[in-house]
PDB file of N, CA and C in Angstrom:
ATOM      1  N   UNK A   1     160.312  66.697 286.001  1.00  0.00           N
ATOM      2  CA  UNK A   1     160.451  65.637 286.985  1.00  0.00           C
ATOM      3  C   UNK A   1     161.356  66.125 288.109  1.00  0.00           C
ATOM      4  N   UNK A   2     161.022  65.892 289.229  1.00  0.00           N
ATOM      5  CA  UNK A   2     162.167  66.001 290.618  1.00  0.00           C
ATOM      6  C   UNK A   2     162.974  64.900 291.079  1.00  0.00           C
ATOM      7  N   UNK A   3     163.831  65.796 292.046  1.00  0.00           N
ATOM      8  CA  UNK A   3     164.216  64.235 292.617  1.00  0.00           C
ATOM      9  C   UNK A   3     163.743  63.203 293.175  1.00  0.00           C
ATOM     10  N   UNK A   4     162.976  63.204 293.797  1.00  0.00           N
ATOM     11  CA  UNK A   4     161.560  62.095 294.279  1.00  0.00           C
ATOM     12  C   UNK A   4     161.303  61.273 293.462  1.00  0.00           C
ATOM     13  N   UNK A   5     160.781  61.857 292.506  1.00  0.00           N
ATOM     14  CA  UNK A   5     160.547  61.056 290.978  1.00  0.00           C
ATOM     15  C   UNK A   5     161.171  60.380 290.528  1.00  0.00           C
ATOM     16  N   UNK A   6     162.511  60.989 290.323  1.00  0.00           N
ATOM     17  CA  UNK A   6     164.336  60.164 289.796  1.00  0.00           C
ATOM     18  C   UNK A   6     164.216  58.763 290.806  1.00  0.00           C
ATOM     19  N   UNK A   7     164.338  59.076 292.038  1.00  0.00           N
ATOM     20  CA  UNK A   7     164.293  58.015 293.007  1.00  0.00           C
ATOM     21  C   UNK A   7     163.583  57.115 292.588  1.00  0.00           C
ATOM     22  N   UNK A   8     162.379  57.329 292.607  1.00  0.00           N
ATOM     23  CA  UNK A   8     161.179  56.494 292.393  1.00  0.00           C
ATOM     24  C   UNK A   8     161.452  55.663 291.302  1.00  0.00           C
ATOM     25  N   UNK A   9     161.955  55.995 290.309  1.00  0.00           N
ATOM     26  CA  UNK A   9     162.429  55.519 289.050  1.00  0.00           C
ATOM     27  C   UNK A   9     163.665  54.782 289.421  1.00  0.00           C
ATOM     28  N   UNK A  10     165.091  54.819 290.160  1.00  0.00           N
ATOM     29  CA  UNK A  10     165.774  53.780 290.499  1.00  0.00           C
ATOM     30  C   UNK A  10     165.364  52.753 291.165  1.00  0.00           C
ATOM     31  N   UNK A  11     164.374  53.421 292.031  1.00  0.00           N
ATOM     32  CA  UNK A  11     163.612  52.067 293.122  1.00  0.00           C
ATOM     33  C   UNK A  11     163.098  51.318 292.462  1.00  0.00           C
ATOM     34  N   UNK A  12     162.027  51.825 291.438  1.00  0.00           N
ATOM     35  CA  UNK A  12     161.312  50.400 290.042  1.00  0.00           C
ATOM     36  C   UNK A  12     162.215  49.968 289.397  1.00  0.00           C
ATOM     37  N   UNK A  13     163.581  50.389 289.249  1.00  0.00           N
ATOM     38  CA  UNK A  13     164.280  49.312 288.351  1.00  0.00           C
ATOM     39  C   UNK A  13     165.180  48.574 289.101  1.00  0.00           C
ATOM     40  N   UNK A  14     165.598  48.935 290.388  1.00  0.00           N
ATOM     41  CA  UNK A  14     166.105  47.638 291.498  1.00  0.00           C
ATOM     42  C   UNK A  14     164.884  46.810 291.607  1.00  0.00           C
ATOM     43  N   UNK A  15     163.445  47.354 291.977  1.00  0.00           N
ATOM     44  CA  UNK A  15     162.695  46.029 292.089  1.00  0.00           C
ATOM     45  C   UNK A  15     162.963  44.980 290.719  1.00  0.00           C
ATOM     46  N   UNK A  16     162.849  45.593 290.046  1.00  0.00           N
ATOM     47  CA  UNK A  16     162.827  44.656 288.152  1.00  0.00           C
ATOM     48  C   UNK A  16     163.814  43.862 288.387  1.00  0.00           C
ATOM     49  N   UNK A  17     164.876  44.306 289.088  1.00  0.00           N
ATOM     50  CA  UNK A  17     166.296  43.629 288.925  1.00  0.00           C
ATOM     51  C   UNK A  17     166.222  42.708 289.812  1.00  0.00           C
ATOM     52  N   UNK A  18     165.780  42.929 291.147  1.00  0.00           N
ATOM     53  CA  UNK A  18     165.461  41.975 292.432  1.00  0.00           C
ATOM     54  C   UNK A  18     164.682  41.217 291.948  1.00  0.00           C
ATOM     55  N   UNK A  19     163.813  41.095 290.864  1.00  0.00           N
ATOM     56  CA  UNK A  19     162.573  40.262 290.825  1.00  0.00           C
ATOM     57  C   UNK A  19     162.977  39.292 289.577  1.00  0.00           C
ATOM     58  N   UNK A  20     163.800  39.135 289.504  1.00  0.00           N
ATOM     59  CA  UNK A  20     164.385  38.189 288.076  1.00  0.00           C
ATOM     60  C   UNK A  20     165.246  37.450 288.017  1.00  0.00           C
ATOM     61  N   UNK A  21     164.462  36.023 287.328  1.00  0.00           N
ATOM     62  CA  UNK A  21     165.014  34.683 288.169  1.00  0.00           C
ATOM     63  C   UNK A  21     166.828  34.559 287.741  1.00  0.00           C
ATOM     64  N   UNK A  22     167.166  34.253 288.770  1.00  0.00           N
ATOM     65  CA  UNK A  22     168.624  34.013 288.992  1.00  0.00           C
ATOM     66  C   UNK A  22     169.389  34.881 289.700  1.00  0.00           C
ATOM     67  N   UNK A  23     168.534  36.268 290.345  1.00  0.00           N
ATOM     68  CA  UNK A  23     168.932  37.175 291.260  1.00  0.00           C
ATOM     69  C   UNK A  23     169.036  36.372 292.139  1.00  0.00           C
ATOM     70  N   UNK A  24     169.978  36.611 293.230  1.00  0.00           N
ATOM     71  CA  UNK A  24     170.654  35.443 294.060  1.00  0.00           C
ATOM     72  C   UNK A  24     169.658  36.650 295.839  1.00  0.00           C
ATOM     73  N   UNK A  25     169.319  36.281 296.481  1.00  0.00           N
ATOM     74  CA  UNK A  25     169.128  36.973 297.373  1.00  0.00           C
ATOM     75  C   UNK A  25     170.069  37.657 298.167  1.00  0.00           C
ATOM     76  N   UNK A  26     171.204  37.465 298.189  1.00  0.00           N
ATOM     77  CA  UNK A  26     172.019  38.087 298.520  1.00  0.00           C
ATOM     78  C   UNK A  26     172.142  39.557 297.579  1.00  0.00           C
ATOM     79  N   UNK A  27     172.027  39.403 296.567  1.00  0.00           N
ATOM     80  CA  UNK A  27     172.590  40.533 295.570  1.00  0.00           C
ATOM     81  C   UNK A  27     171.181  41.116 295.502  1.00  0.00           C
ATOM     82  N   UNK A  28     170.256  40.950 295.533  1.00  0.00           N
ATOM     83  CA  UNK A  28     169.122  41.448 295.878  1.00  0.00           C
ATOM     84  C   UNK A  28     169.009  42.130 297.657  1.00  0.00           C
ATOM     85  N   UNK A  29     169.472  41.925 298.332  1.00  0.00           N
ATOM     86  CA  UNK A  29     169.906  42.846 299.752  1.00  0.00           C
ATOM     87  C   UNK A  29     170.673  43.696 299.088  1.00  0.00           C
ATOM     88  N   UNK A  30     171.469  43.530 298.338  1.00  0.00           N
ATOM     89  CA  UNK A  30     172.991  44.450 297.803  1.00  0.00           C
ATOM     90  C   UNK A  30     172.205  45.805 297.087  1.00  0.00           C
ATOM     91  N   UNK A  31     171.294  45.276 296.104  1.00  0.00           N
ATOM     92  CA  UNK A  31     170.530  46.540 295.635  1.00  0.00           C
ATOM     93  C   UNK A  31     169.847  46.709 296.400  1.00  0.00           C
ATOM     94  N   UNK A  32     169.167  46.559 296.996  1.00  0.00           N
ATOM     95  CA  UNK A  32     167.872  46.972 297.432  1.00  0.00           C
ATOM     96  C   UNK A  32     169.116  48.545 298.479  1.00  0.00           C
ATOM     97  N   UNK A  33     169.935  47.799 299.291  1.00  0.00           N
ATOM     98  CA  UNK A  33     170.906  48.831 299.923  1.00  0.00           C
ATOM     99  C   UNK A  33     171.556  49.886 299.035  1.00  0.00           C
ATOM    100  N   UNK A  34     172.055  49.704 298.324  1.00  0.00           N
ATOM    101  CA  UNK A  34     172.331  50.643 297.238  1.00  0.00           C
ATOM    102  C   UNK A  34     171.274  51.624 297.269  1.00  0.00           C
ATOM    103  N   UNK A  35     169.969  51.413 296.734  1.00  0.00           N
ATOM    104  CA  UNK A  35     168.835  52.110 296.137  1.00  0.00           C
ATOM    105  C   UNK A  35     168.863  53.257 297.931  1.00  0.00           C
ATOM    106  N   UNK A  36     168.975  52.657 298.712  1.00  0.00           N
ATOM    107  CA  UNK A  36     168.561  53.089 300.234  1.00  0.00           C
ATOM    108  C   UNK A  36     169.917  54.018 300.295  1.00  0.00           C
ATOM    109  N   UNK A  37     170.992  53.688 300.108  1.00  0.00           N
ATOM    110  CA  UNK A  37     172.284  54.834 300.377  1.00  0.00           C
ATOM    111  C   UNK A  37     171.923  55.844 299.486  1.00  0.00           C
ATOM    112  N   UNK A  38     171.486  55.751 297.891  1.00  0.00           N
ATOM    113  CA  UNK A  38     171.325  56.728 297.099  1.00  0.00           C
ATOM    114  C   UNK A  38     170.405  57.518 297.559  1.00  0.00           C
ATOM    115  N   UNK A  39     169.422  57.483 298.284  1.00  0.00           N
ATOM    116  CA  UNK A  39     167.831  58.105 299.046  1.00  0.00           C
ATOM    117  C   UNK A  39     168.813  58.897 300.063  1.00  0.00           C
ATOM    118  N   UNK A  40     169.661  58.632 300.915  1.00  0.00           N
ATOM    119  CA  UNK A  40     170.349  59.226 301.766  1.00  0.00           C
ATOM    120  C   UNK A  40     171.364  60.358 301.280  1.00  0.00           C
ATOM    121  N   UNK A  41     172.232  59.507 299.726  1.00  0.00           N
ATOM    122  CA  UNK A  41     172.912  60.837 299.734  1.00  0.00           C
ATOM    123  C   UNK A  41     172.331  62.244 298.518  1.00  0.00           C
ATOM    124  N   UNK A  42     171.283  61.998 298.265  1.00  0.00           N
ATOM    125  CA  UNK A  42     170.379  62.568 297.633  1.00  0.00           C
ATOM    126  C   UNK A  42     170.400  63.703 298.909  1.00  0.00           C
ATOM    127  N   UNK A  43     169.614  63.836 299.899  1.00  0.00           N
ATOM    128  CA  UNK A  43     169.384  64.157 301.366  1.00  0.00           C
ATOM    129  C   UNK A  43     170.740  65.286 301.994  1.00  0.00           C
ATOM    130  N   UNK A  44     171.971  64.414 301.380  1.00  0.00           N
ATOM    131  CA  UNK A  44     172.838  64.960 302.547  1.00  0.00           C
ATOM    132  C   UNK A  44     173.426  66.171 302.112  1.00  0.00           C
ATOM    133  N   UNK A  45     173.831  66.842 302.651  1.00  0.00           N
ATOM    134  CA  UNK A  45     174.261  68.332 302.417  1.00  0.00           C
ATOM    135  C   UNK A  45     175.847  68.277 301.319  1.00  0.00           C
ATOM    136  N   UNK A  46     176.412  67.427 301.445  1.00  0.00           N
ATOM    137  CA  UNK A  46     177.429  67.419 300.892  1.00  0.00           C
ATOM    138  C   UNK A  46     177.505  66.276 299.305  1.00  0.00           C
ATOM    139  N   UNK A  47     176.303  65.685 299.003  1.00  0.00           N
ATOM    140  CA  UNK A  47     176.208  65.316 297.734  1.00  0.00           C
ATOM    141  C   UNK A  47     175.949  66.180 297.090  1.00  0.00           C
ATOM    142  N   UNK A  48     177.313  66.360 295.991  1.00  0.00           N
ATOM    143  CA  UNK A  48     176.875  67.317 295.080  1.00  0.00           C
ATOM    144  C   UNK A  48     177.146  66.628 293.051  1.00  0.00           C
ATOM    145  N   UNK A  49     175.882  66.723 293.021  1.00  0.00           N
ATOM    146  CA  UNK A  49     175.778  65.904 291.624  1.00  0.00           C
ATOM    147  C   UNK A  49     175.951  66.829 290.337  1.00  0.00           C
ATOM    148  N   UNK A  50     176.603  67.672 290.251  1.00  0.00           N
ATOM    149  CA  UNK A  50     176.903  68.536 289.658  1.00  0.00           C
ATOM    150  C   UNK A  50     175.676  69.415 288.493  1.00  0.00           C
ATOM    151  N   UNK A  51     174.815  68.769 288.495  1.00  0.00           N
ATOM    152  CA  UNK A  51     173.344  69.767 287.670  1.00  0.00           C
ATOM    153  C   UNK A  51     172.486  68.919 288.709  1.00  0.00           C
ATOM    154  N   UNK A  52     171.562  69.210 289.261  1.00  0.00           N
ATOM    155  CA  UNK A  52     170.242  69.161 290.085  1.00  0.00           C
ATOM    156  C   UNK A  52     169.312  67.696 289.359  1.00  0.00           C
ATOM    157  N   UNK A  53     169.280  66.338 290.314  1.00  0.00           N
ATOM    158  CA  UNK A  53     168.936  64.992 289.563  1.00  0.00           C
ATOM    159  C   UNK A  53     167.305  65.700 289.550  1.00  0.00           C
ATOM    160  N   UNK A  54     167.002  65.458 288.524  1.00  0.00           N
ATOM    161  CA  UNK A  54     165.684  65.232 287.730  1.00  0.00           C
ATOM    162  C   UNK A  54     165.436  64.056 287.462  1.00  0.00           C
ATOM    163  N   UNK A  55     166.413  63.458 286.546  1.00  0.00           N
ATOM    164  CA  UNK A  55     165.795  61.496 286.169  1.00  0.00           C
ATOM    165  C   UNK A  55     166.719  60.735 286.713  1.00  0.00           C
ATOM    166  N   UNK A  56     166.021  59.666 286.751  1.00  0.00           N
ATOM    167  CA  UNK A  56     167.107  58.638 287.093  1.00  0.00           C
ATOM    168  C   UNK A  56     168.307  58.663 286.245  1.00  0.00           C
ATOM    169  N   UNK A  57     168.240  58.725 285.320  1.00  0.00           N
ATOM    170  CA  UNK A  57     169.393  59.515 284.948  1.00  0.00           C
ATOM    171  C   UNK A  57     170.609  60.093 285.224  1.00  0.00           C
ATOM    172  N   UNK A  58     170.430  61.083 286.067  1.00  0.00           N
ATOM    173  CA  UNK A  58     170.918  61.846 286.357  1.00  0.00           C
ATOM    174  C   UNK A  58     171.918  61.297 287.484  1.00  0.00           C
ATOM    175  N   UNK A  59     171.301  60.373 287.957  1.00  0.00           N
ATOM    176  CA  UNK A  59     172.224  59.808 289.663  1.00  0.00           C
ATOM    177  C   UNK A  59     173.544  59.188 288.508  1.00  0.00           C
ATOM    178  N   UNK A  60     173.505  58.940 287.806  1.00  0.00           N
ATOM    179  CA  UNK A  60     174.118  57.955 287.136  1.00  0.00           C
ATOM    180  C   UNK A  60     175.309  58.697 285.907  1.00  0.00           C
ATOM    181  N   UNK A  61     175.411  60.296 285.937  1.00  0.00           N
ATOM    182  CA  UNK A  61     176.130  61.084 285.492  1.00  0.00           C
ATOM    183  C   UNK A  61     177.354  60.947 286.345  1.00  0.00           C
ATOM    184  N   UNK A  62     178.931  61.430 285.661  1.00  0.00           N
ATOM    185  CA  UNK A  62     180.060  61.551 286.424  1.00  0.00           C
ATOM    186  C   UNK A  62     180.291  61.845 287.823  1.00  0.00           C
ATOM    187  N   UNK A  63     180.012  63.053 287.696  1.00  0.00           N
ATOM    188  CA  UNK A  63     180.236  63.948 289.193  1.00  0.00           C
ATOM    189  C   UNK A  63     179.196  63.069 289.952  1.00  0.00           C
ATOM    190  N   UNK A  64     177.600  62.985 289.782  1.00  0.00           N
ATOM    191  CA  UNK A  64     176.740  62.277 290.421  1.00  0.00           C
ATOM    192  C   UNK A  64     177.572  60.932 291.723  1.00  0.00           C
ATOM    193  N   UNK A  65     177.850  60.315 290.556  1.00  0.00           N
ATOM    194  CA  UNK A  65     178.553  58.888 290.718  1.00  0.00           C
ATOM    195  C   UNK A  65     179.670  59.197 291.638  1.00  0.00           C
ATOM    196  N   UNK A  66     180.771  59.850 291.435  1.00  0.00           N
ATOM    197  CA  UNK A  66     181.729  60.725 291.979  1.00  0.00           C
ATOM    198  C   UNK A  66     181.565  60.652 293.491  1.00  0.00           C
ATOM    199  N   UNK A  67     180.622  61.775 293.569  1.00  0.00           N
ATOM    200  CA  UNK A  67     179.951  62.055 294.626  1.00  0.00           C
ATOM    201  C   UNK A  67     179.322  61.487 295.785  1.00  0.00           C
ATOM    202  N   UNK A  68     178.715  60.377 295.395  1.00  0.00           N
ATOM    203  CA  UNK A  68     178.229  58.958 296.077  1.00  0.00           C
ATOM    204  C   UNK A  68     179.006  58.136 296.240  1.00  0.00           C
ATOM    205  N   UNK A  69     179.609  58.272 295.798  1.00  0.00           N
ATOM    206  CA  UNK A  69     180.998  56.842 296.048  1.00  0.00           C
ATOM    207  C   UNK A  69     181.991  57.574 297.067  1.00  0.00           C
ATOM    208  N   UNK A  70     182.266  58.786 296.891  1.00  0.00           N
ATOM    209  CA  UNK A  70     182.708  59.459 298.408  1.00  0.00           C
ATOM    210  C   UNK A  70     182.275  59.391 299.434  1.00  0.00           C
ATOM    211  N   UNK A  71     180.912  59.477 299.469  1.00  0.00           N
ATOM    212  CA  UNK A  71     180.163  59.792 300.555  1.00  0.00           C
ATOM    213  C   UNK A  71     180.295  58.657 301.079  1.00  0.00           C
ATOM    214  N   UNK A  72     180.052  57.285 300.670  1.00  0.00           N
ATOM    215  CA  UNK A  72     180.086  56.196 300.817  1.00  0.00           C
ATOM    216  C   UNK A  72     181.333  55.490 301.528  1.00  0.00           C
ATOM    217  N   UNK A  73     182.311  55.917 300.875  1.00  0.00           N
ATOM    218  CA  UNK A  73     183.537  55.646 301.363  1.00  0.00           C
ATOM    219  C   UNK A  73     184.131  56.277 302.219  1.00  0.00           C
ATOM    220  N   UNK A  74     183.151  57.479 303.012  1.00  0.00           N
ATOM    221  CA  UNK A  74     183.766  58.090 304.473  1.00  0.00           C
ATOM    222  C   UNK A  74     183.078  57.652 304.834  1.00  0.00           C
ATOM    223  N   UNK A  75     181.656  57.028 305.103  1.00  0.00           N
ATOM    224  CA  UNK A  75     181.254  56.318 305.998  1.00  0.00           C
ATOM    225  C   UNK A  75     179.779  57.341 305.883  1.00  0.00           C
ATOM    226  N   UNK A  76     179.759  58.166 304.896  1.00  0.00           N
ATOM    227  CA  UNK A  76     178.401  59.495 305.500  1.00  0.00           C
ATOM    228  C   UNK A  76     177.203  58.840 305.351  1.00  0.00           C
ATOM    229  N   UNK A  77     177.346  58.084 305.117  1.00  0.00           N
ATOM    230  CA  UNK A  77     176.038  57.205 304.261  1.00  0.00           C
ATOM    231  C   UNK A  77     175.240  55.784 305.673  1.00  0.00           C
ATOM    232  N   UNK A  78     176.212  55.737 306.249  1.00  0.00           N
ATOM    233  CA  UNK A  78     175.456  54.886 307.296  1.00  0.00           C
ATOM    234  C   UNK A  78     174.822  54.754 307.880  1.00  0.00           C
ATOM    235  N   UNK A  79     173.936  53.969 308.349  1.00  0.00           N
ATOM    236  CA  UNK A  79     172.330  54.460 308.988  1.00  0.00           C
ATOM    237  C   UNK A  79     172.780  53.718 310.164  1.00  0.00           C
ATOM    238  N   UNK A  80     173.635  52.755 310.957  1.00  0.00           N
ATOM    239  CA  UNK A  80     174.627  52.475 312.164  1.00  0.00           C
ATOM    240  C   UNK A  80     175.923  53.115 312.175  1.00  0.00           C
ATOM    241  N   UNK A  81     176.182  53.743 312.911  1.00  0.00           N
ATOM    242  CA  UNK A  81     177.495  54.463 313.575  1.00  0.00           C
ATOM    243  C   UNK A  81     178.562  53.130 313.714  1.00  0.00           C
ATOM    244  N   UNK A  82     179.770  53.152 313.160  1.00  0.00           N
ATOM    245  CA  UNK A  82     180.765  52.551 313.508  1.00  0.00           C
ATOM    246  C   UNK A  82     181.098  52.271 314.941  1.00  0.00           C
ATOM    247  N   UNK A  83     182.053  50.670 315.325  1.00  0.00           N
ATOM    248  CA  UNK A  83     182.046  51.113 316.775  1.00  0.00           C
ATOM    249  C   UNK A  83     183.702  51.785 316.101  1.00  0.00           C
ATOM    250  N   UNK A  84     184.147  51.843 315.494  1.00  0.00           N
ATOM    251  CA  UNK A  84     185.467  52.379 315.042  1.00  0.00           C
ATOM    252  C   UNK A  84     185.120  53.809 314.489  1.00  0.00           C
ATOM    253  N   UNK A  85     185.525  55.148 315.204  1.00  0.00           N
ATOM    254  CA  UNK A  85     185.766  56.432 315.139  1.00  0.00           C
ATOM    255  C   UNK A  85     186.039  56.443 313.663  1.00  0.00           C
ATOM    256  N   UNK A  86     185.874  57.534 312.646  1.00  0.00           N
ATOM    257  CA  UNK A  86     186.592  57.694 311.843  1.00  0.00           C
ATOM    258  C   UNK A  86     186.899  56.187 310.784  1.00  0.00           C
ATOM    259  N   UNK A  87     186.045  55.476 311.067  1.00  0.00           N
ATOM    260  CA  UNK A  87     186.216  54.094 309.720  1.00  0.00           C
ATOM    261  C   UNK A  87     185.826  54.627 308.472  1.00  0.00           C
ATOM    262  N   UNK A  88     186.143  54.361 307.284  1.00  0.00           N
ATOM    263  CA  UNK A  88     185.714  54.228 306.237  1.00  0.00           C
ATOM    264  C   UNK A  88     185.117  52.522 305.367  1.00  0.00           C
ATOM    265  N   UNK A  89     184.510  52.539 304.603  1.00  0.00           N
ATOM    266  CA  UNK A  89     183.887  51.535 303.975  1.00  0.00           C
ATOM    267  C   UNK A  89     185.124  50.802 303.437  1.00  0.00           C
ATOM    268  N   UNK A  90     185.284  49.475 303.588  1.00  0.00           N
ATOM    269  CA  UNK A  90     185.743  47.967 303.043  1.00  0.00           C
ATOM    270  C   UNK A  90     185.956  48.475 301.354  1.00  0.00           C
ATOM    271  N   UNK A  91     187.260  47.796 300.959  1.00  0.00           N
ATOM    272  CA  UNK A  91     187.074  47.987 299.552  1.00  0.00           C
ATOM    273  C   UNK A  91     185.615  46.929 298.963  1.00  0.00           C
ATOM    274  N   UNK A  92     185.435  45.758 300.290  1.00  0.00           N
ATOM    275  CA  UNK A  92     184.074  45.121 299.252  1.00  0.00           C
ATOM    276  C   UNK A  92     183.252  45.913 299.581  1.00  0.00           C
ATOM    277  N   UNK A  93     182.794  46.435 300.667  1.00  0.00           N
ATOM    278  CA  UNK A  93     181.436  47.528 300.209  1.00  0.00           C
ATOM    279  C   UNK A  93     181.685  48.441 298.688  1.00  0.00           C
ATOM    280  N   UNK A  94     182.862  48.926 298.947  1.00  0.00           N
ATOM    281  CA  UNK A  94     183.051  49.864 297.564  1.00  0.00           C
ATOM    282  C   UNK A  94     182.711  49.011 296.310  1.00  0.00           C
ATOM    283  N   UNK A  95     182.839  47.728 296.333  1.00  0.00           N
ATOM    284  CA  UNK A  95     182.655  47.109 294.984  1.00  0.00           C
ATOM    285  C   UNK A  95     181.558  46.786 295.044  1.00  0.00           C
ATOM    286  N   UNK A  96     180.625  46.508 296.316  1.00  0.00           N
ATOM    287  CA  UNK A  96     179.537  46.030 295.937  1.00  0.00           C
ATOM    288  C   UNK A  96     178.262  47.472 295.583  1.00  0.00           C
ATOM    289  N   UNK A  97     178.984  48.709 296.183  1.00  0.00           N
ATOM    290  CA  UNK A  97     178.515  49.805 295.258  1.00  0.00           C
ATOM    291  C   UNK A  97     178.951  49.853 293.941  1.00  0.00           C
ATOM    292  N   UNK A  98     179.970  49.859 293.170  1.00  0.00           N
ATOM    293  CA  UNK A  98     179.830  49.938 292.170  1.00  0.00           C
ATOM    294  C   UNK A  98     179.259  48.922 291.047  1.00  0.00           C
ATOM    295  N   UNK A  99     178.855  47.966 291.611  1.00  0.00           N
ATOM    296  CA  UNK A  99     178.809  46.127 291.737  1.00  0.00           C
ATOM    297  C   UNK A  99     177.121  47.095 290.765  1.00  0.00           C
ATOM    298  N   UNK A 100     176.561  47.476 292.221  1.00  0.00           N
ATOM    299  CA  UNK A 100     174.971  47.518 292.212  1.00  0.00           C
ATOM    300  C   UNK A 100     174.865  49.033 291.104  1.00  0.00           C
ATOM    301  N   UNK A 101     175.781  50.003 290.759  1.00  0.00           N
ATOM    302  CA  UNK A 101     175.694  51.189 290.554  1.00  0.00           C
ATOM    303  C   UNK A 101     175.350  50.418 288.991  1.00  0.00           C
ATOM    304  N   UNK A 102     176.593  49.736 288.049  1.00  0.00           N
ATOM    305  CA  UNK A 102     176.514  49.148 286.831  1.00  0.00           C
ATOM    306  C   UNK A 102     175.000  48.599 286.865  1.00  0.00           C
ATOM    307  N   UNK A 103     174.524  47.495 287.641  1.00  0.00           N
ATOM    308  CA  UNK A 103     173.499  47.072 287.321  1.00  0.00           C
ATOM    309  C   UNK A 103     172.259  47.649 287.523  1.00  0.00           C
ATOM    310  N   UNK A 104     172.024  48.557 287.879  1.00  0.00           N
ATOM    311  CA  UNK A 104     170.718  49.757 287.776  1.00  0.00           C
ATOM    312  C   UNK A 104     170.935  50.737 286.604  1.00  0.00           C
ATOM    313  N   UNK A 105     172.147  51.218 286.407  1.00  0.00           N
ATOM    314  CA  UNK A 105     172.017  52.155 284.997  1.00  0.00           C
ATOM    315  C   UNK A 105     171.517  50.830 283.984  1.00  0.00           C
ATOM    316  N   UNK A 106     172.379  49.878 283.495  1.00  0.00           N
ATOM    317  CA  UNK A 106     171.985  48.963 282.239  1.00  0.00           C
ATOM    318  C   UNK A 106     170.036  48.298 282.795  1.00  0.00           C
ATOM    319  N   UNK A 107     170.191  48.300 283.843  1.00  0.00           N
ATOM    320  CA  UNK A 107     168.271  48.755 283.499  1.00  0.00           C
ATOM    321  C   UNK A 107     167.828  49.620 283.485  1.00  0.00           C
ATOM    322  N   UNK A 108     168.267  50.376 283.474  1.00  0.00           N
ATOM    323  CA  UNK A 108     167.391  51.501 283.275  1.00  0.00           C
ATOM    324  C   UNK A 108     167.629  52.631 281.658  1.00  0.00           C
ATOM    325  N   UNK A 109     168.666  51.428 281.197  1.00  0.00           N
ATOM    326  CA  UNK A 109     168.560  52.147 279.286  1.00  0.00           C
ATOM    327  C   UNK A 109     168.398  50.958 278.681  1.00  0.00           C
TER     328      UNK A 109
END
């Protein structure tokens, strides 16, 4: 399996998760964004997940996790430019990554 594949496999289990009654739509934007930062830092030159993601799985290892939550929290991950130079991410973005990180691994074992 590749990384494409891995992806593909977090993306079907945010939909599962988005699609089940009492997902609030809000927290359903929350993953669905999550799933979209992980596609990015998959991409970026400086995610380094320490063995090469094959399964979904794999995003969801130490260093993986590590790794994304950095990226995240300098800001590398944004698909709008700050109007603030040099911002980093809100401790609630940070929670609502790790918010969305918990609830995609426990679907996906």
């Amino acid at each position: 399996m590749q990384a494409t594949e891995a992806i593909g496999q977090v993306t079907a289990a945010a939909e599962r998760l988005c699609a089940q009654e009492g997902m609030s739509a809000a927290r359903a934007r929350q993953v669905r964004w999550f799933v979209k930062e992980l596609r990015l830092a998959l991409a970026h030159p400086e995610f380094t997940p320490g063995e090469p993601v094959s399964t979904a799985a794999d995003f969801f290892q130490p260093q993986a996790v590590s790794s994304y939550l950095e990226l995240g929290r300098r800001g590398e991950l944004r698909t709008r430019a700050s109007s603030v130079p040099g911002a980093v991410s809100s401790p609630a973005s940070m929670r609502v990554r790790e918010d969305c990180l918990k609830l995609i691994a426990r679907e996906l074992t």
